[in-house]
N, C-alpha and C. Protein backbone atom coordinates (compact mmCIF):
# COMPACT_ATOMS: atom_id res chain seq x y z
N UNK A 1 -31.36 -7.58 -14.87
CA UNK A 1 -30.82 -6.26 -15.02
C UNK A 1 -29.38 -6.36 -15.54
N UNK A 2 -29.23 -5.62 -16.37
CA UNK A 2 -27.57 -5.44 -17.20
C UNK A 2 -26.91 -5.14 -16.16
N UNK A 3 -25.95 -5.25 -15.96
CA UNK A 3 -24.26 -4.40 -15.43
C UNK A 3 -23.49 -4.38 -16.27
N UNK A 4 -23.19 -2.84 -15.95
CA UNK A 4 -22.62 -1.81 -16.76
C UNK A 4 -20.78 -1.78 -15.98
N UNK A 5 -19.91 -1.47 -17.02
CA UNK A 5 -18.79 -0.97 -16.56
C UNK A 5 -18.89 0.46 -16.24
N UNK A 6 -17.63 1.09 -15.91
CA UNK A 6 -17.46 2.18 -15.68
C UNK A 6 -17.71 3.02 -16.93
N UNK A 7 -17.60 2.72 -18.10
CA UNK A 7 -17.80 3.09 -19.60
C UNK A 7 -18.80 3.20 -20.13
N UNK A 8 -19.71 2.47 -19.29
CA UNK A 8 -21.31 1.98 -19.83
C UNK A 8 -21.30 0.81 -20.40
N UNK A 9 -20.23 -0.23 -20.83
CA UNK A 9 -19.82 -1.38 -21.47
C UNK A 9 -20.98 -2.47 -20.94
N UNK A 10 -21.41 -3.31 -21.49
CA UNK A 10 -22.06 -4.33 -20.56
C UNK A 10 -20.81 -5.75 -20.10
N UNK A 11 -21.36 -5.94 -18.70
CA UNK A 11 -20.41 -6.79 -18.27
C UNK A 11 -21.18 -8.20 -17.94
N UNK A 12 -20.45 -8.93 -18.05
CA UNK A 12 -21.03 -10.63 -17.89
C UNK A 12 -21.39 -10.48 -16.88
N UNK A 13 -22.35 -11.31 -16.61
CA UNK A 13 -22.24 -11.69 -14.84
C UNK A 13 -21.79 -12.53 -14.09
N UNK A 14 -20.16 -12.78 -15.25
CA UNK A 14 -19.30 -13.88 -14.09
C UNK A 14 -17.90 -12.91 -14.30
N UNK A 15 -18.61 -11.45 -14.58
CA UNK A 15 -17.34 -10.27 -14.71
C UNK A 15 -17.92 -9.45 -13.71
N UNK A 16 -18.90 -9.70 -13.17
CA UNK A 16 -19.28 -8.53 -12.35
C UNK A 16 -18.69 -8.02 -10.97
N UNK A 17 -18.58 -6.95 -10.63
CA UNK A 17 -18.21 -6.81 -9.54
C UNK A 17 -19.33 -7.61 -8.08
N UNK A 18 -18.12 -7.44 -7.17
CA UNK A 18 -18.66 -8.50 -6.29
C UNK A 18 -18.99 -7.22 -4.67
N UNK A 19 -19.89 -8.13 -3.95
CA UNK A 19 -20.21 -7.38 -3.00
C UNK A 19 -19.02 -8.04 -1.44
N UNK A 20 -18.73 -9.02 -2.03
CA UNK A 20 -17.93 -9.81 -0.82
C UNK A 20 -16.71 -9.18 -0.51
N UNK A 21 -16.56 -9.13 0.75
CA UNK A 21 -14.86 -8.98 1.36
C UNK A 21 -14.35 -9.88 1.82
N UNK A 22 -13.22 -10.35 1.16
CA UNK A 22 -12.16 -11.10 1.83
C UNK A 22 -10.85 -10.73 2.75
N UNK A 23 -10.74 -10.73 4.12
CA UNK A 23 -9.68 -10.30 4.18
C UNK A 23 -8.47 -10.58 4.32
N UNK A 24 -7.43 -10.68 4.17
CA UNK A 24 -5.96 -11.84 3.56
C UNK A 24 -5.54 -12.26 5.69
N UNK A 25 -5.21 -13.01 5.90
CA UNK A 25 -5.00 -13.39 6.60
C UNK A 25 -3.13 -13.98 6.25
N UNK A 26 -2.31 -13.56 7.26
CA UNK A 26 -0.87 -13.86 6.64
C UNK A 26 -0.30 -14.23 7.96
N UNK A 27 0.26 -15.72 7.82
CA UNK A 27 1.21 -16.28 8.72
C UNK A 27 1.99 -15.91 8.96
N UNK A 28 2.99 -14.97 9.72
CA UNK A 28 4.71 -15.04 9.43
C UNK A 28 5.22 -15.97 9.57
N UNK A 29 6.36 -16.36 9.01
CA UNK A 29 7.21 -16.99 9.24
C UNK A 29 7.93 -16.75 10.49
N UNK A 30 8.68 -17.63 11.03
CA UNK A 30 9.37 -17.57 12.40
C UNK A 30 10.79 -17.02 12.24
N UNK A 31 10.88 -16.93 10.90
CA UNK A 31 12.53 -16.43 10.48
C UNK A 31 12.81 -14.67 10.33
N UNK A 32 13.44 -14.06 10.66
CA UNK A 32 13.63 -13.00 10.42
C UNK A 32 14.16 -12.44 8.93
N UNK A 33 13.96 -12.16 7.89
CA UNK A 33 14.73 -11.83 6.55
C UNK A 33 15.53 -10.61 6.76
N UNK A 34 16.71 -10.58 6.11
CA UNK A 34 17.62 -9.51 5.82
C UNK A 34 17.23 -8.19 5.28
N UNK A 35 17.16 -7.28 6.01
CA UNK A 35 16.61 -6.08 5.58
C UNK A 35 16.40 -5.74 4.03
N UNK A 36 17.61 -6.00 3.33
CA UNK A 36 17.71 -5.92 2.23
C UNK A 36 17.11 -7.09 0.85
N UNK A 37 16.26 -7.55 1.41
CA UNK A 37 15.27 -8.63 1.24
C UNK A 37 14.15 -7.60 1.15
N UNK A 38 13.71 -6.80 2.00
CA UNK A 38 12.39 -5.95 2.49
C UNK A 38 12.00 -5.36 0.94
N UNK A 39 13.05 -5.10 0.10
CA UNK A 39 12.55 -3.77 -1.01
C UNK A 39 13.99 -4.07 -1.87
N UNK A 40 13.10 -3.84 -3.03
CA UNK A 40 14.12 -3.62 -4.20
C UNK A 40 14.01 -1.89 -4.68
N UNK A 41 15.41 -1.30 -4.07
CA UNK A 41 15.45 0.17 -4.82
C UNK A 41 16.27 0.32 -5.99
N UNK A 42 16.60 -0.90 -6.92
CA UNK A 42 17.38 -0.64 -7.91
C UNK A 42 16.89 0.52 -9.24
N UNK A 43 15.53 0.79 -9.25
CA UNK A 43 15.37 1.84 -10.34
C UNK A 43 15.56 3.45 -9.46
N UNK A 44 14.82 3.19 -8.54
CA UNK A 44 15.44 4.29 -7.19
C UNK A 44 16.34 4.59 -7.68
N UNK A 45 17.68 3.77 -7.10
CA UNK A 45 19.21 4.04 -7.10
C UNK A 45 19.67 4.53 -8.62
N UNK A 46 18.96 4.36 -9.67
CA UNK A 46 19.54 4.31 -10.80
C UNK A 46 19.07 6.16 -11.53
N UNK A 47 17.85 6.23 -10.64
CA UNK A 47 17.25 7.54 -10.72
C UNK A 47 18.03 8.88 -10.18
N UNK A 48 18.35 8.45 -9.14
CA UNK A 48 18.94 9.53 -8.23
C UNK A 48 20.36 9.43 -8.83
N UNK A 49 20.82 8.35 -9.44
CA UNK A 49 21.96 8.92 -9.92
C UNK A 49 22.05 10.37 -10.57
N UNK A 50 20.94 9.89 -11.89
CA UNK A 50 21.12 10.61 -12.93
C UNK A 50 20.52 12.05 -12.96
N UNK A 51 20.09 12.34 -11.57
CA UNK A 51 19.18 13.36 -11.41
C UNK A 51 20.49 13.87 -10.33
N UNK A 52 21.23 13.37 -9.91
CA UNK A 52 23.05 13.63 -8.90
C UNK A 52 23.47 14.40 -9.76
N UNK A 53 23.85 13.86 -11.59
CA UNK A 53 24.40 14.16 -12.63
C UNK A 53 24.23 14.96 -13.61
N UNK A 54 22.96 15.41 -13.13
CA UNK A 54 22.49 16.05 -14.06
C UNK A 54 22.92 17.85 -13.97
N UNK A 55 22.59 18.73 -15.18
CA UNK A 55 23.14 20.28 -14.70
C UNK A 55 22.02 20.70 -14.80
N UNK A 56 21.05 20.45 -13.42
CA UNK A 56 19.92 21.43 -13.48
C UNK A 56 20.45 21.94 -11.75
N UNK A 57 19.13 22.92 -11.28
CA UNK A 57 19.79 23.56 -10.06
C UNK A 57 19.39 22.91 -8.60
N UNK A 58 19.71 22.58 -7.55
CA UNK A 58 19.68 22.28 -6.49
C UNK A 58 18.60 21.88 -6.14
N UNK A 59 17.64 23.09 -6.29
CA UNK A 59 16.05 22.70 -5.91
C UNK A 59 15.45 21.69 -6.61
N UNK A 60 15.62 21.93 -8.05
CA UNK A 60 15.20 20.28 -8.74
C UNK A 60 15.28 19.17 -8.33
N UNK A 61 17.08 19.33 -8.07
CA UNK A 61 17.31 18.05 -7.69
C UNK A 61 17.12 17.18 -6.76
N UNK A 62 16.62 18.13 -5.41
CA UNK A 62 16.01 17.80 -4.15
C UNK A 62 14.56 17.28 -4.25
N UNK A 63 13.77 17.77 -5.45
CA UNK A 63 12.34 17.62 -5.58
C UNK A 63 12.56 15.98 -6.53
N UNK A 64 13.81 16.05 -7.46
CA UNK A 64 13.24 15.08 -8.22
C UNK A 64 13.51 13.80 -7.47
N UNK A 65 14.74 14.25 -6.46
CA UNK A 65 15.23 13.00 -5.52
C UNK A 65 13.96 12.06 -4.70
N UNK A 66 13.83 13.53 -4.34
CA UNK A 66 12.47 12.92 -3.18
C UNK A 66 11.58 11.76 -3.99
N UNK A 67 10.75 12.47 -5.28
CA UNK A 67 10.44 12.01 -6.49
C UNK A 67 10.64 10.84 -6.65
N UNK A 68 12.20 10.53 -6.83
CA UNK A 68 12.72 9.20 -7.19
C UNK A 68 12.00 7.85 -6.32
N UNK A 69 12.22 8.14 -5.04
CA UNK A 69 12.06 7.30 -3.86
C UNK A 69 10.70 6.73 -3.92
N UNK A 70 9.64 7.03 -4.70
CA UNK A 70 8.48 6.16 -4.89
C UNK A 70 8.32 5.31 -5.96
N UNK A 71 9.59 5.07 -6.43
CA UNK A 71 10.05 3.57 -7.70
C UNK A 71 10.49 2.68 -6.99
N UNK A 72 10.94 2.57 -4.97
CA UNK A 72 11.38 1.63 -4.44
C UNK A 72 9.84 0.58 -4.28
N UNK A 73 10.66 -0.36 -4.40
CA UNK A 73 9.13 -1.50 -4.56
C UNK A 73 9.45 -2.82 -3.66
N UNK A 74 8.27 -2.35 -2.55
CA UNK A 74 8.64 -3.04 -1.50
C UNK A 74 8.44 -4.66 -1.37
N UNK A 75 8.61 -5.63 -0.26
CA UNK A 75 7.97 -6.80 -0.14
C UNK A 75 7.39 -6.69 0.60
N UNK A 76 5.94 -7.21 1.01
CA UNK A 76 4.88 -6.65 2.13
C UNK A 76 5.22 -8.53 2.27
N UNK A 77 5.09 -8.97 1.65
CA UNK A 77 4.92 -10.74 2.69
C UNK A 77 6.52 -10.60 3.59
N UNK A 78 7.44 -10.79 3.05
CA UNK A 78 8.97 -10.59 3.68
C UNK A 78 9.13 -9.10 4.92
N UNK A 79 7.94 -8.34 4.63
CA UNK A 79 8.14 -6.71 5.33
C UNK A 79 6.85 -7.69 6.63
N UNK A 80 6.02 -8.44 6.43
CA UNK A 80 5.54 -9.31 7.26
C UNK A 80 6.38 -9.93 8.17
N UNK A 81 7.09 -10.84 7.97
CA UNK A 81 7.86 -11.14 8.28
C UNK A 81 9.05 -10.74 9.51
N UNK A 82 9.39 -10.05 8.81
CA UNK A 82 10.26 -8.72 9.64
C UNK A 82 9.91 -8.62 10.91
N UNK A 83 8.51 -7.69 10.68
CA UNK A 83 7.85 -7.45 11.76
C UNK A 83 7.36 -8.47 12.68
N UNK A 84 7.24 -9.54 12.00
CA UNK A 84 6.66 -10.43 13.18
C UNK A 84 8.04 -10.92 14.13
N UNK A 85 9.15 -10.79 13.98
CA UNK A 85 10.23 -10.75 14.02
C UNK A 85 11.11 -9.91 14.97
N UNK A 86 10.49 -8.44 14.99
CA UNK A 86 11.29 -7.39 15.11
C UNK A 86 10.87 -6.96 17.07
N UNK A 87 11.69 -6.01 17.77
CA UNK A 87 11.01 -5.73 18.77
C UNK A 87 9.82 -4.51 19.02
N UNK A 88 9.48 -4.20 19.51
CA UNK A 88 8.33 -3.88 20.07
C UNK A 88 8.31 -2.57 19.59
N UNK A 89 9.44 -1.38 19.66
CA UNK A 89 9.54 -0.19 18.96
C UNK A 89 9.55 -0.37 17.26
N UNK A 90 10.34 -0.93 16.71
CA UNK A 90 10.02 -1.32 15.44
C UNK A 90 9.13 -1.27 14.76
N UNK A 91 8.27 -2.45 15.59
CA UNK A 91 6.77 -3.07 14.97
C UNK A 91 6.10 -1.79 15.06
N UNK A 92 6.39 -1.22 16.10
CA UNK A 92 5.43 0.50 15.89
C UNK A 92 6.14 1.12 15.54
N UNK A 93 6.79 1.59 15.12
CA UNK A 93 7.21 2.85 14.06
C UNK A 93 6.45 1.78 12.42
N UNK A 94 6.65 0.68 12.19
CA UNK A 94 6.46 0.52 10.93
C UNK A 94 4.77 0.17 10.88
N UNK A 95 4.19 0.45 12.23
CA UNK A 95 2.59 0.70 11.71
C UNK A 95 2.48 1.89 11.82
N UNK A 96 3.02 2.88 12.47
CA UNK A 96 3.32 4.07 11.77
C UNK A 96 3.29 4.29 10.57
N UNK A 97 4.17 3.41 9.81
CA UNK A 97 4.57 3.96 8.75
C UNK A 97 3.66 3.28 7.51
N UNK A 98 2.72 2.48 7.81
CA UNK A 98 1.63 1.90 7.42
C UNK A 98 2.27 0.65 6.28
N UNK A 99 3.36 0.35 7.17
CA UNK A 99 4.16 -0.90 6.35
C UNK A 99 3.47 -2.42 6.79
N UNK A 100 2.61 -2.42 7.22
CA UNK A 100 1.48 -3.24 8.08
C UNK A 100 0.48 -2.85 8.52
N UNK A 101 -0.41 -3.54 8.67
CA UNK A 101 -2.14 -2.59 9.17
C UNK A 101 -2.51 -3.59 9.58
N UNK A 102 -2.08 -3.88 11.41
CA UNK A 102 -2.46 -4.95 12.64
C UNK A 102 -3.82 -4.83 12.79
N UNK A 103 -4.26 -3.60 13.07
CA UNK A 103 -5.26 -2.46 14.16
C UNK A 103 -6.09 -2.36 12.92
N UNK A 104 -7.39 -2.76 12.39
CA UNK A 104 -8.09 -2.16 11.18
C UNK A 104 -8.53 -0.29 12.40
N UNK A 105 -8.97 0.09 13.82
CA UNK A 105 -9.69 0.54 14.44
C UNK A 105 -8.24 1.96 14.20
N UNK A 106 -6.70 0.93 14.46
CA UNK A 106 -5.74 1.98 14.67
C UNK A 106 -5.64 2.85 13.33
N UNK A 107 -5.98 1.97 12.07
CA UNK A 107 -5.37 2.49 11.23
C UNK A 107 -6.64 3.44 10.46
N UNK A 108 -7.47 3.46 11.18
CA UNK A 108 -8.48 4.61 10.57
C UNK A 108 -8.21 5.88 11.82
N UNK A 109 -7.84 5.41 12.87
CA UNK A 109 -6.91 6.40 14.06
C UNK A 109 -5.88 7.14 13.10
N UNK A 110 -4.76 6.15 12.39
CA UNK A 110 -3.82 6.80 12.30
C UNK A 110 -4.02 7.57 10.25
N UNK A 111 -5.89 7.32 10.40
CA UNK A 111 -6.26 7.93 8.77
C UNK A 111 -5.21 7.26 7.24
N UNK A 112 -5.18 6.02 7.85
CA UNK A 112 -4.63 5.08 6.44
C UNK A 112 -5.80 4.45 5.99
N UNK A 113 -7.12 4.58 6.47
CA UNK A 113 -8.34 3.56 5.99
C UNK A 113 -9.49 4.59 5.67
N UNK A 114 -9.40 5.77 6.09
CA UNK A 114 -10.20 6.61 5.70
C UNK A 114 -11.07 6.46 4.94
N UNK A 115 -10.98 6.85 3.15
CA UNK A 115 -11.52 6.28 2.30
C UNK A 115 -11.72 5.29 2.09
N UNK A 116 -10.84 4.18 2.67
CA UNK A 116 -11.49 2.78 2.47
C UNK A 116 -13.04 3.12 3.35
N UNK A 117 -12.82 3.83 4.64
CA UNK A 117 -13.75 3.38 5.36
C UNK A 117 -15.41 4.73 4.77
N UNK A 118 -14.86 5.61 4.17
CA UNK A 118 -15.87 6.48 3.55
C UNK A 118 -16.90 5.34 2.22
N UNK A 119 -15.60 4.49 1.40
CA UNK A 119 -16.71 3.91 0.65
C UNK A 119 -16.81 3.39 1.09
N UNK A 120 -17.08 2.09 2.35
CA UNK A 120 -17.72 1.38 3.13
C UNK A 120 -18.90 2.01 3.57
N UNK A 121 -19.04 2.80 3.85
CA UNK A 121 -20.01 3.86 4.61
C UNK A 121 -21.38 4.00 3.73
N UNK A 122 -20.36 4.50 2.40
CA UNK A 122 -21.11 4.69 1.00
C UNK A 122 -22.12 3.74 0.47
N UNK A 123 -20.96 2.40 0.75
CA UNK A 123 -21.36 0.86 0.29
C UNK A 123 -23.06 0.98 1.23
N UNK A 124 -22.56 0.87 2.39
CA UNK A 124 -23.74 0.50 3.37
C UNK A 124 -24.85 1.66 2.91
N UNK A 125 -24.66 2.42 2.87
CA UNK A 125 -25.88 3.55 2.80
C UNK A 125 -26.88 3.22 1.35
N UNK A 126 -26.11 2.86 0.33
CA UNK A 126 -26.71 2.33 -0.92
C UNK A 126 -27.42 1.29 -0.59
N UNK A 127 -26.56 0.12 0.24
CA UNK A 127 -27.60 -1.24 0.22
C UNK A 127 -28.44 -0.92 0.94
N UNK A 128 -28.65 -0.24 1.98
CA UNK A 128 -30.13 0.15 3.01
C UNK A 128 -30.85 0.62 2.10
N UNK A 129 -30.76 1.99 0.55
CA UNK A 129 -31.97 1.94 0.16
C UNK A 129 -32.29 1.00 -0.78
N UNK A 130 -31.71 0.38 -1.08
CA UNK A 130 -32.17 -0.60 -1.75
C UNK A 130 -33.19 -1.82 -1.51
């Protein structure tokens, strides 16, 4: 049987999508890194300038600010780190903040896996009729 891309394209079958999950398994390190290690906001910072500078009106600038703040680009191995690092309130506010996902059970609790876990659901329901 062919496999098809999303296009209808035909795909090799050493291009094909795979049915396997791997899931990353990550050591921390025993060292704590410098916050400012965690994330690079230099296009951030360079955004909000010019949107500071700019002559449009207040409300813009509040929307485009906010806006800005999703060009910060974090480190999840070093934001690892951290946390393995950090005390006990910390580590929970930043699975809160889904800067880590300890709990696969918490984090469909706290609806960060949702859709992961709807096409899982999906996944399974296809291979049963099959």
């Amino acid at each position: 049987m062919k496999q098809t891309d999303l296009f209808g394209e035909e795909v090799k079958a050493d291009e094909g999508y795979t049915t396997k999950i791997e899931i990353p398994i990550y050591e921390p390190k025993n060292k704590k890194p410098y916050v400012l290690e965690l994330l690079d906001d230099s296009k951030t910072k360079r955004l909000i300038n010019e949107i500071e500078n700019a002559e449009i009106c207040d409300e813009d600038k509040k929307f485009l600010i906010e806006a800005a703040r999703r060009h910060t680009v974090f480190n999840y191995a070093k934001i690892a780190d951290y946390y393995a690092n950090s005390p006990k309130e910390v580590q929970e506010l930043m699975e809160r903040s889904a800067l880590v996902i300890i709990d696969f059970e918490k984090a469909i609790q706290l609806g960060y896996v949702k859709l992961s876990q709807d096409v899982f659901n999906a996944y399974l329901s296809d291979k049963d009729e099959k």
